[in-house]
C-alpha atoms as a PDB file:
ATOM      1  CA  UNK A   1      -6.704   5.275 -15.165  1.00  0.00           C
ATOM      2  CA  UNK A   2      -6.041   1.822 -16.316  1.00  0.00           C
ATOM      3  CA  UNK A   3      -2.607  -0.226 -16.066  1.00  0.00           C
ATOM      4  CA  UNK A   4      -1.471   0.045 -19.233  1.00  0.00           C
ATOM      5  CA  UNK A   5      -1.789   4.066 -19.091  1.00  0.00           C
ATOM      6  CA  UNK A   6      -0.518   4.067 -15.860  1.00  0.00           C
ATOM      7  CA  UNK A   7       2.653   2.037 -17.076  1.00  0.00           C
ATOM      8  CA  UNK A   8       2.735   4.093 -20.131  1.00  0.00           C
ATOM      9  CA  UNK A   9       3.061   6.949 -17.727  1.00  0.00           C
ATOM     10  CA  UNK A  10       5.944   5.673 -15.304  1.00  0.00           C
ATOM     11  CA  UNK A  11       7.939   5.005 -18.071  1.00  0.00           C
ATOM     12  CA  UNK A  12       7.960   7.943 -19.614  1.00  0.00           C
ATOM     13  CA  UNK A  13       8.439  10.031 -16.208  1.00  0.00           C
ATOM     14  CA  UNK A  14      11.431   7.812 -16.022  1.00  0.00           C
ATOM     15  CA  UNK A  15      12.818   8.750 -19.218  1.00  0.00           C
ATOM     16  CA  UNK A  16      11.778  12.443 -19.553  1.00  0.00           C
ATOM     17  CA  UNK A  17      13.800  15.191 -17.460  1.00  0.00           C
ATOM     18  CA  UNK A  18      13.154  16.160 -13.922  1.00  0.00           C
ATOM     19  CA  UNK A  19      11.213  19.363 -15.197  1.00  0.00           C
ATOM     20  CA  UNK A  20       8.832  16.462 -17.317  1.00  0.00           C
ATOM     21  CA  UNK A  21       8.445  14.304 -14.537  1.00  0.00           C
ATOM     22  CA  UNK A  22       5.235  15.912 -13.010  1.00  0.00           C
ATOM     23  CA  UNK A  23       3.202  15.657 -16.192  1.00  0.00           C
ATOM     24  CA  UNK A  24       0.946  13.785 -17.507  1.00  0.00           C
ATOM     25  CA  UNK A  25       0.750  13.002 -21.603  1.00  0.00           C
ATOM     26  CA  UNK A  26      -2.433  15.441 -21.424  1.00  0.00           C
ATOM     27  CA  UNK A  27      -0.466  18.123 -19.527  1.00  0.00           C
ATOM     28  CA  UNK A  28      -1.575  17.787 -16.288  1.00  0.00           C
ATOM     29  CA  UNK A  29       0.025  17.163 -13.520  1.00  0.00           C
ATOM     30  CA  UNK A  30       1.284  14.012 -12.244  1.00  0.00           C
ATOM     31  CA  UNK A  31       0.695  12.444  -8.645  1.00  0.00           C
ATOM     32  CA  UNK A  32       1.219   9.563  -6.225  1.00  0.00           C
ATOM     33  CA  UNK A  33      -1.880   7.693  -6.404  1.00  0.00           C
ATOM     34  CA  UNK A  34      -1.228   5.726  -2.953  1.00  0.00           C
ATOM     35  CA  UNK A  35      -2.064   2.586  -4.775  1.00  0.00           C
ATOM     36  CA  UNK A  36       0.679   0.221  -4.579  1.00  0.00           C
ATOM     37  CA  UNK A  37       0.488  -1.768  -8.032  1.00  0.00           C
ATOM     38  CA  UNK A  38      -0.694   2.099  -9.697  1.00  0.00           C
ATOM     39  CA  UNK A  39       1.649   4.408  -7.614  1.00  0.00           C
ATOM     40  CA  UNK A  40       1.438   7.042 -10.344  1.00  0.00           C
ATOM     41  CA  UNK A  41      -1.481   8.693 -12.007  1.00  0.00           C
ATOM     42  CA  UNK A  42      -3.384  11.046 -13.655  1.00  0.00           C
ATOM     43  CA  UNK A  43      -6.939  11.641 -11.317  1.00  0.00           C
ATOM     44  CA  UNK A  44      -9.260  13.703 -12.444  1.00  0.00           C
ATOM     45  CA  UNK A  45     -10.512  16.322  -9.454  1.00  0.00           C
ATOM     46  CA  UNK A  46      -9.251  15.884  -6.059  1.00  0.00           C
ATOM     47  CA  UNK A  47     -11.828  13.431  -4.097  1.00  0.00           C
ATOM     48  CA  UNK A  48     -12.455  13.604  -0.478  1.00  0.00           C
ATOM     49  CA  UNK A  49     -10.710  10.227   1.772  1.00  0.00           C
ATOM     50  CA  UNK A  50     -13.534   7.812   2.315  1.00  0.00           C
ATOM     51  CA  UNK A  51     -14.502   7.581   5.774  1.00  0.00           C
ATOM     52  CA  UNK A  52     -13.786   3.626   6.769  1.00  0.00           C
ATOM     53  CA  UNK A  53     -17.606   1.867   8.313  1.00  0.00           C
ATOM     54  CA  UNK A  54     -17.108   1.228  11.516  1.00  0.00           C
ATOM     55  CA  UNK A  55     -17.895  -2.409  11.395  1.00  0.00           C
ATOM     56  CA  UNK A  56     -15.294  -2.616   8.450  1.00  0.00           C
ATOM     57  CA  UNK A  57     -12.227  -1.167  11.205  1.00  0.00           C
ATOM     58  CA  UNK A  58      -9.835  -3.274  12.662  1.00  0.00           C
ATOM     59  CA  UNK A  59     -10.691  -3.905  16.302  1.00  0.00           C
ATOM     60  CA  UNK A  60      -8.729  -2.306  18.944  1.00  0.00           C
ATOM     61  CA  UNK A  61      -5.666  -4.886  19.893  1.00  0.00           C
ATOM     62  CA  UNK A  62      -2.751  -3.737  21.162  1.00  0.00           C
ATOM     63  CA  UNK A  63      -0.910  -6.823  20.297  1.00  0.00           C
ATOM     64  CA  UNK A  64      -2.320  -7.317  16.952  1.00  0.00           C
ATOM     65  CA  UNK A  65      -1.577  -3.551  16.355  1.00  0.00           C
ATOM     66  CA  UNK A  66       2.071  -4.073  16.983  1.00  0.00           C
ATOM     67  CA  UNK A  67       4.016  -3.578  13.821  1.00  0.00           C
ATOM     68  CA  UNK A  68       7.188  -5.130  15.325  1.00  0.00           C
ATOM     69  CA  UNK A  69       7.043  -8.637  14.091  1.00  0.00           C
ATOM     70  CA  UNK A  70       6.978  -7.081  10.289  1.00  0.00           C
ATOM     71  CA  UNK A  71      10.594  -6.060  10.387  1.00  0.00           C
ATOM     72  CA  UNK A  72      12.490  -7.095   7.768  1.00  0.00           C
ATOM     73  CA  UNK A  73      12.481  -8.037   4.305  1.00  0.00           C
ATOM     74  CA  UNK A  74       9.802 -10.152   2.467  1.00  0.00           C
ATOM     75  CA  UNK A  75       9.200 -11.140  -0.768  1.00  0.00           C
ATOM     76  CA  UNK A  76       6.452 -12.735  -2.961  1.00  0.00           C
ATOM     77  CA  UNK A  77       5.078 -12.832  -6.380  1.00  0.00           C
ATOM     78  CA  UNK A  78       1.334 -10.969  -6.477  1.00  0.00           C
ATOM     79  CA  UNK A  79      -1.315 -11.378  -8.982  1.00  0.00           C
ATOM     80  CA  UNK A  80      -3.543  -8.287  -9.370  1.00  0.00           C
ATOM     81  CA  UNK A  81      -5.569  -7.065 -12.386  1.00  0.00           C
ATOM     82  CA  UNK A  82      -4.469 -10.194 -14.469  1.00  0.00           C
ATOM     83  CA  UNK A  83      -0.813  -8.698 -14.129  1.00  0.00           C
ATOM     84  CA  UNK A  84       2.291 -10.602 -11.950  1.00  0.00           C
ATOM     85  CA  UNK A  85       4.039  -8.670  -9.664  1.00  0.00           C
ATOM     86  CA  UNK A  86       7.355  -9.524  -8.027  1.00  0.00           C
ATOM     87  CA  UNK A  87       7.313  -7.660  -4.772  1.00  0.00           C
ATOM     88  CA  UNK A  88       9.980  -6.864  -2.036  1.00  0.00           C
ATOM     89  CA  UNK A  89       8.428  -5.251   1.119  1.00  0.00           C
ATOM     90  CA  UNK A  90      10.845  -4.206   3.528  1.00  0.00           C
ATOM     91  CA  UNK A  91       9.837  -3.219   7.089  1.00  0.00           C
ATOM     92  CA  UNK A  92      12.105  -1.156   9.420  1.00  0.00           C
ATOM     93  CA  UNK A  93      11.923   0.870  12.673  1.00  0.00           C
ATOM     94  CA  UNK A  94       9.239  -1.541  14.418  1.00  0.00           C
ATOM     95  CA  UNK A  95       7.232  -0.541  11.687  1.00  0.00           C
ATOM     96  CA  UNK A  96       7.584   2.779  11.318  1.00  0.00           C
ATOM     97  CA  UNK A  97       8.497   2.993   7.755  1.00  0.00           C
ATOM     98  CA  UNK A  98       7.996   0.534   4.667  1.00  0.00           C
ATOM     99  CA  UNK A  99       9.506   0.205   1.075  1.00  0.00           C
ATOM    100  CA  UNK A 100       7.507  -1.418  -1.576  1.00  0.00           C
ATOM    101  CA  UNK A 101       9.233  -2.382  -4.763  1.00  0.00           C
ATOM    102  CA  UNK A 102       6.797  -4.465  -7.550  1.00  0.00           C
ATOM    103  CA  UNK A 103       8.319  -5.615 -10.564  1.00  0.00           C
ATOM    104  CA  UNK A 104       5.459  -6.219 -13.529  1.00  0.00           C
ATOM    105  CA  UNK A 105       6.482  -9.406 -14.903  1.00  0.00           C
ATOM    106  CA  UNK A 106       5.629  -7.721 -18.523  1.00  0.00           C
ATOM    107  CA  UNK A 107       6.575  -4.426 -18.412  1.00  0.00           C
ATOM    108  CA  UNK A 108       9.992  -5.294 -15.916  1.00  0.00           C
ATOM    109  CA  UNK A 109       9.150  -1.863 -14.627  1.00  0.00           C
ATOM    110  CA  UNK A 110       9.845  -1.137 -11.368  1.00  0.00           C
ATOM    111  CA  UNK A 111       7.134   0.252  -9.061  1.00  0.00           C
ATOM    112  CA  UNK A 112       8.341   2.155  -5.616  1.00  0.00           C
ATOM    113  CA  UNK A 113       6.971   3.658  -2.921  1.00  0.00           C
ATOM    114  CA  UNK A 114       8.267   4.678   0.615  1.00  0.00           C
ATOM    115  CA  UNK A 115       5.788   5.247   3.464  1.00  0.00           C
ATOM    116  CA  UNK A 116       6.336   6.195   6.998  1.00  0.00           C
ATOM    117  CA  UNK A 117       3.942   5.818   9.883  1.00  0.00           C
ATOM    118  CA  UNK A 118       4.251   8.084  12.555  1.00  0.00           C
ATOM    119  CA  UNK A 119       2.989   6.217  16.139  1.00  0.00           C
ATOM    120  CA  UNK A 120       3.639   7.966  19.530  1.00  0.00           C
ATOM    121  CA  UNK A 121       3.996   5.898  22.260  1.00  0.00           C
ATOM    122  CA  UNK A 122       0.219   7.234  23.899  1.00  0.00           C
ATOM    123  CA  UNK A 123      -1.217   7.888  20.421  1.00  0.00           C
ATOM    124  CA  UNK A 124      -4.051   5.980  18.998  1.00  0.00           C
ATOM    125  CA  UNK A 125      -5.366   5.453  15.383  1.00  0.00           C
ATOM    126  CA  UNK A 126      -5.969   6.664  13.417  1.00  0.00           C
ATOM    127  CA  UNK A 127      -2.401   6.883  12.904  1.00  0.00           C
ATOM    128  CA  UNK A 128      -0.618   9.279  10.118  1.00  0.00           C
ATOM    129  CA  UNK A 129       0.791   8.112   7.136  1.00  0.00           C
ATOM    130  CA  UNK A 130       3.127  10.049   4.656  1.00  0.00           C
ATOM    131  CA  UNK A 131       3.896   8.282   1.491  1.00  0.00           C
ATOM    132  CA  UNK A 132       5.854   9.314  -1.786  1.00  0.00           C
ATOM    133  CA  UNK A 133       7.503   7.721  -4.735  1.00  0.00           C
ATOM    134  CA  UNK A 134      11.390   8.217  -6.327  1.00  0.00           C
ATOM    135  CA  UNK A 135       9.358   9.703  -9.285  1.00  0.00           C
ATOM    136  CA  UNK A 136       7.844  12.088  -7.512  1.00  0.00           C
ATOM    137  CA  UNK A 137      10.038  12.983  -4.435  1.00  0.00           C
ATOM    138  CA  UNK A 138       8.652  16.566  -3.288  1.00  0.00           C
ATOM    139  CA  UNK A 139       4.786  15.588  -3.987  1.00  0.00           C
ATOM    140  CA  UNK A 140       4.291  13.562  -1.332  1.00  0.00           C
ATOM    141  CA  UNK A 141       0.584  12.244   0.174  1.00  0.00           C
ATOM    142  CA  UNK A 142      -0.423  11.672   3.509  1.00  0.00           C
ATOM    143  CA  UNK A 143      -3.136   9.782   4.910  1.00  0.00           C
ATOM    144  CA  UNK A 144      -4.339   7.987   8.332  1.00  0.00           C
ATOM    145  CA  UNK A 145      -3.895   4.267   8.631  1.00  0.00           C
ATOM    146  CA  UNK A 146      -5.900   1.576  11.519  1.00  0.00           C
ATOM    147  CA  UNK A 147      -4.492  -1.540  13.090  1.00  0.00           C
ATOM    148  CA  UNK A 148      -5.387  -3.530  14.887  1.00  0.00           C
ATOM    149  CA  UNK A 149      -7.364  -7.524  15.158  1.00  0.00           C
ATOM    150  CA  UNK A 150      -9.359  -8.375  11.816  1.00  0.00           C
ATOM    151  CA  UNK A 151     -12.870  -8.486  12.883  1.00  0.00           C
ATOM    152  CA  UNK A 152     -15.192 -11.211  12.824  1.00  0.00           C
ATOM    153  CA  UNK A 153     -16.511 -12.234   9.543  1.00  0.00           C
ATOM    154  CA  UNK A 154     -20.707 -13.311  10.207  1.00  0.00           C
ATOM    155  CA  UNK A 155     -19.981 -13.692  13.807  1.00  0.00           C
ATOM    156  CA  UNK A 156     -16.792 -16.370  12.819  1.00  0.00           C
ATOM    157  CA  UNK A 157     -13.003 -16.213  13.742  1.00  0.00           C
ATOM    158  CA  UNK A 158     -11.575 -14.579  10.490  1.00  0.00           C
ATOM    159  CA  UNK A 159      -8.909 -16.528   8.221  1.00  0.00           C
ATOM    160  CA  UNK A 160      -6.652 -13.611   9.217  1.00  0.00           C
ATOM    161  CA  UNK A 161      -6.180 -12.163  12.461  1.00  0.00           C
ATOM    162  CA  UNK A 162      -4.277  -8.965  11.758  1.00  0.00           C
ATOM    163  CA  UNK A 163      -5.769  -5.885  10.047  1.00  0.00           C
ATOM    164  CA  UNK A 164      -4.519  -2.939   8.796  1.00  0.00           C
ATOM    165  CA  UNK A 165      -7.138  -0.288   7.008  1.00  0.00           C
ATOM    166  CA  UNK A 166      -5.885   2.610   4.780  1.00  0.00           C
ATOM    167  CA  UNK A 167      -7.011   6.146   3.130  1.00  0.00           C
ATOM    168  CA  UNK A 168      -5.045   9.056   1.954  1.00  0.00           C
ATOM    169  CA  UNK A 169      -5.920  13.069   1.610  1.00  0.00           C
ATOM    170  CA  UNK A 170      -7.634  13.295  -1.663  1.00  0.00           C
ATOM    171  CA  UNK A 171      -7.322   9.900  -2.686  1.00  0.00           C
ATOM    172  CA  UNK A 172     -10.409   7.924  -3.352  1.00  0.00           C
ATOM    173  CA  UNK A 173      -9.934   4.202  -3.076  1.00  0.00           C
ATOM    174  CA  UNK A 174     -10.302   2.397   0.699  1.00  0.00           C
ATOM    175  CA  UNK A 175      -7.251  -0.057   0.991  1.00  0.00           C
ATOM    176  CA  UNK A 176      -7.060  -3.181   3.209  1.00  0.00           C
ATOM    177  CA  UNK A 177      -4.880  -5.781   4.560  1.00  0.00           C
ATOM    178  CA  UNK A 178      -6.040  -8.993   6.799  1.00  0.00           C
ATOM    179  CA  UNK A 179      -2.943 -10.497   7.251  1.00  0.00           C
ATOM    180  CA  UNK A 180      -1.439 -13.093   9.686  1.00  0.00           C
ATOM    181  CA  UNK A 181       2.422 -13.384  10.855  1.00  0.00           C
ATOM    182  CA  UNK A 182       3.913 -16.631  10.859  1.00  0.00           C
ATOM    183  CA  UNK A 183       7.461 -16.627  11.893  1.00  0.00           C
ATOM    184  CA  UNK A 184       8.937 -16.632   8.404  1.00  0.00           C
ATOM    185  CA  UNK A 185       6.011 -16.123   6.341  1.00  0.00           C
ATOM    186  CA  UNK A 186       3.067 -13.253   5.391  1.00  0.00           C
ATOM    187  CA  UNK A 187      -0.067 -14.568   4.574  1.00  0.00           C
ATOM    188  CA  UNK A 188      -2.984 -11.833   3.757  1.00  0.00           C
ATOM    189  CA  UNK A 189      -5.777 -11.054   1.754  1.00  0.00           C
ATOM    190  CA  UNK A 190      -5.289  -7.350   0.035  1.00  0.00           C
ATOM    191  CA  UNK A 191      -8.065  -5.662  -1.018  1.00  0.00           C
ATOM    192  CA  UNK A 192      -9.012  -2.145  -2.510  1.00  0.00           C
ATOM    193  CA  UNK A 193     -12.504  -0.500  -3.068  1.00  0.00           C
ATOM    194  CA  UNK A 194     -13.281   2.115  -5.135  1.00  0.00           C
ATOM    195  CA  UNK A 195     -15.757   4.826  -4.359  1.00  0.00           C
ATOM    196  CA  UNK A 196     -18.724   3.962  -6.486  1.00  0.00           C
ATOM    197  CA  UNK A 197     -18.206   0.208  -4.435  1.00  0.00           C
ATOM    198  CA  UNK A 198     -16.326  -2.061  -6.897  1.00  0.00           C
ATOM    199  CA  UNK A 199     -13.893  -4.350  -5.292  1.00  0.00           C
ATOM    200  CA  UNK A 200     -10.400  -5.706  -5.965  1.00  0.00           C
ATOM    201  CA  UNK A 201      -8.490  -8.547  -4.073  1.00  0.00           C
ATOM    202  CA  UNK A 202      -5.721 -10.255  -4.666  1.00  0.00           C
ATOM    203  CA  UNK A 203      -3.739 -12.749  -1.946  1.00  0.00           C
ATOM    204  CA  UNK A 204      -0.660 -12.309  -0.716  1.00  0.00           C
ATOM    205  CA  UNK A 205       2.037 -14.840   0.298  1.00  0.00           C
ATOM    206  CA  UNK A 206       5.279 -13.511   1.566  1.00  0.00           C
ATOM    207  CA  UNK A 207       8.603 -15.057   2.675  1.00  0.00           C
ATOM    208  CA  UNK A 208      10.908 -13.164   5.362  1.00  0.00           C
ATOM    209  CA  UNK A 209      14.558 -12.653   3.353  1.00  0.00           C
ATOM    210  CA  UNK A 210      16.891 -14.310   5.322  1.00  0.00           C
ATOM    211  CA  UNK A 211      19.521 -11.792   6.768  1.00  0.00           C
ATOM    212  CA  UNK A 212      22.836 -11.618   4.964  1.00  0.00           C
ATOM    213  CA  UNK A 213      25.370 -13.650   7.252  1.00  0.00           C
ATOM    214  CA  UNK A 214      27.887 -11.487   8.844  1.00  0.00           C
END
């Protein structure tokens, strides 16, 4: 589905009833894609999660894996698919859950999605990941999600030294994010792969929201 459909969509599941917000214009049904600049969509069939290549996983790091230092709120403007997005991630429970909110610089829709990570303290990834969107509250997906050191690139130290690797239940597309945590900034490389191989990356540049002062 491309972006204009898929903003076509979200706008009129925001304007339609509850009852009409599960449809698409062709009648069928509605769902969260798990994309984070598509989050709703119309897919055709119900594709099998690709299995991640093991030489494409992050490499186990316990430190690297730790969500901790993401708490908070960022922002950032991202470029993807020739459209601007102005994006708030916010980061809570060491981790453990994260709100996305893109803006489309042409549409000024507003793009959501709420995901929470469940880690036990002896568990190991994959770990599970349930995700869902305001427009589409009681259809949530869930998926498995990998952490851990970015791995190296040709036998070379990667630009990035944190990974996190992505796929959810039926959902086609791979998702990935090298990504390094500098005090008060996110720096990353986000990238998503399709099944028949195509590619699409986009930087990322985040600043930490200062806390509001008491």
């Amino acid at each position: 589905m491309n972006r204009l459909a898929c903003a076509a969509l979200m706008l009129l599941a925001a304007a339609a009833p509850a009852a009409a917000q599960r449809r698409c214009p062709d009648g069928r049904s509605a769902v969260v894609t798990g994309e984070p600049f598509h989050p709703i969509g119309c897919l055709s069939g119900s594709p099998s999660a690709p299995q991640p290549a093991k030489d494409a996983l992050p490499v186990a790091d316990a430190a690297r894996a730790d969500l901790k230092p993401l708490d908070g709120a960022w922002h950032g403007v991202v470029t993807f698919e020739l459209a601007r997005f102005d994006v708030t991630l916010t980061v809570s429970g060491r981790g453990e859950r994260w709100q996305w909110r893109a803006i489309d610089d042409r549409t000024h829709f507003p793009q959501e999605l709420d995901a929470a990570v469940s880690r036990g303290l002896f568990s190991r990834p994959p770990f599970k990941v349930t995700l869902k969107s305001p427009l589409l509250p009681s259809a949530p997906v869930t998926g498995r999600l990998w952490l851990g050191a970015a791995p190296l690139e040709g036998g070379h130290r990667p630009p990035f030294d944190r990974m996190a690797v992505w796929t959810f239940d039926g959902r086609a597309p791979l998702q990935q994010l090298a990504y390094t945590v500098d005090k008060d900034r996110l720096r990353g490389s986000y990238t998503i792969t399709q099944p028949d191989g195509t590619k699409t990356s986009t930087g990322v540049d985040f600043a930490r929201v200062p806390e509001p002062k008491p």
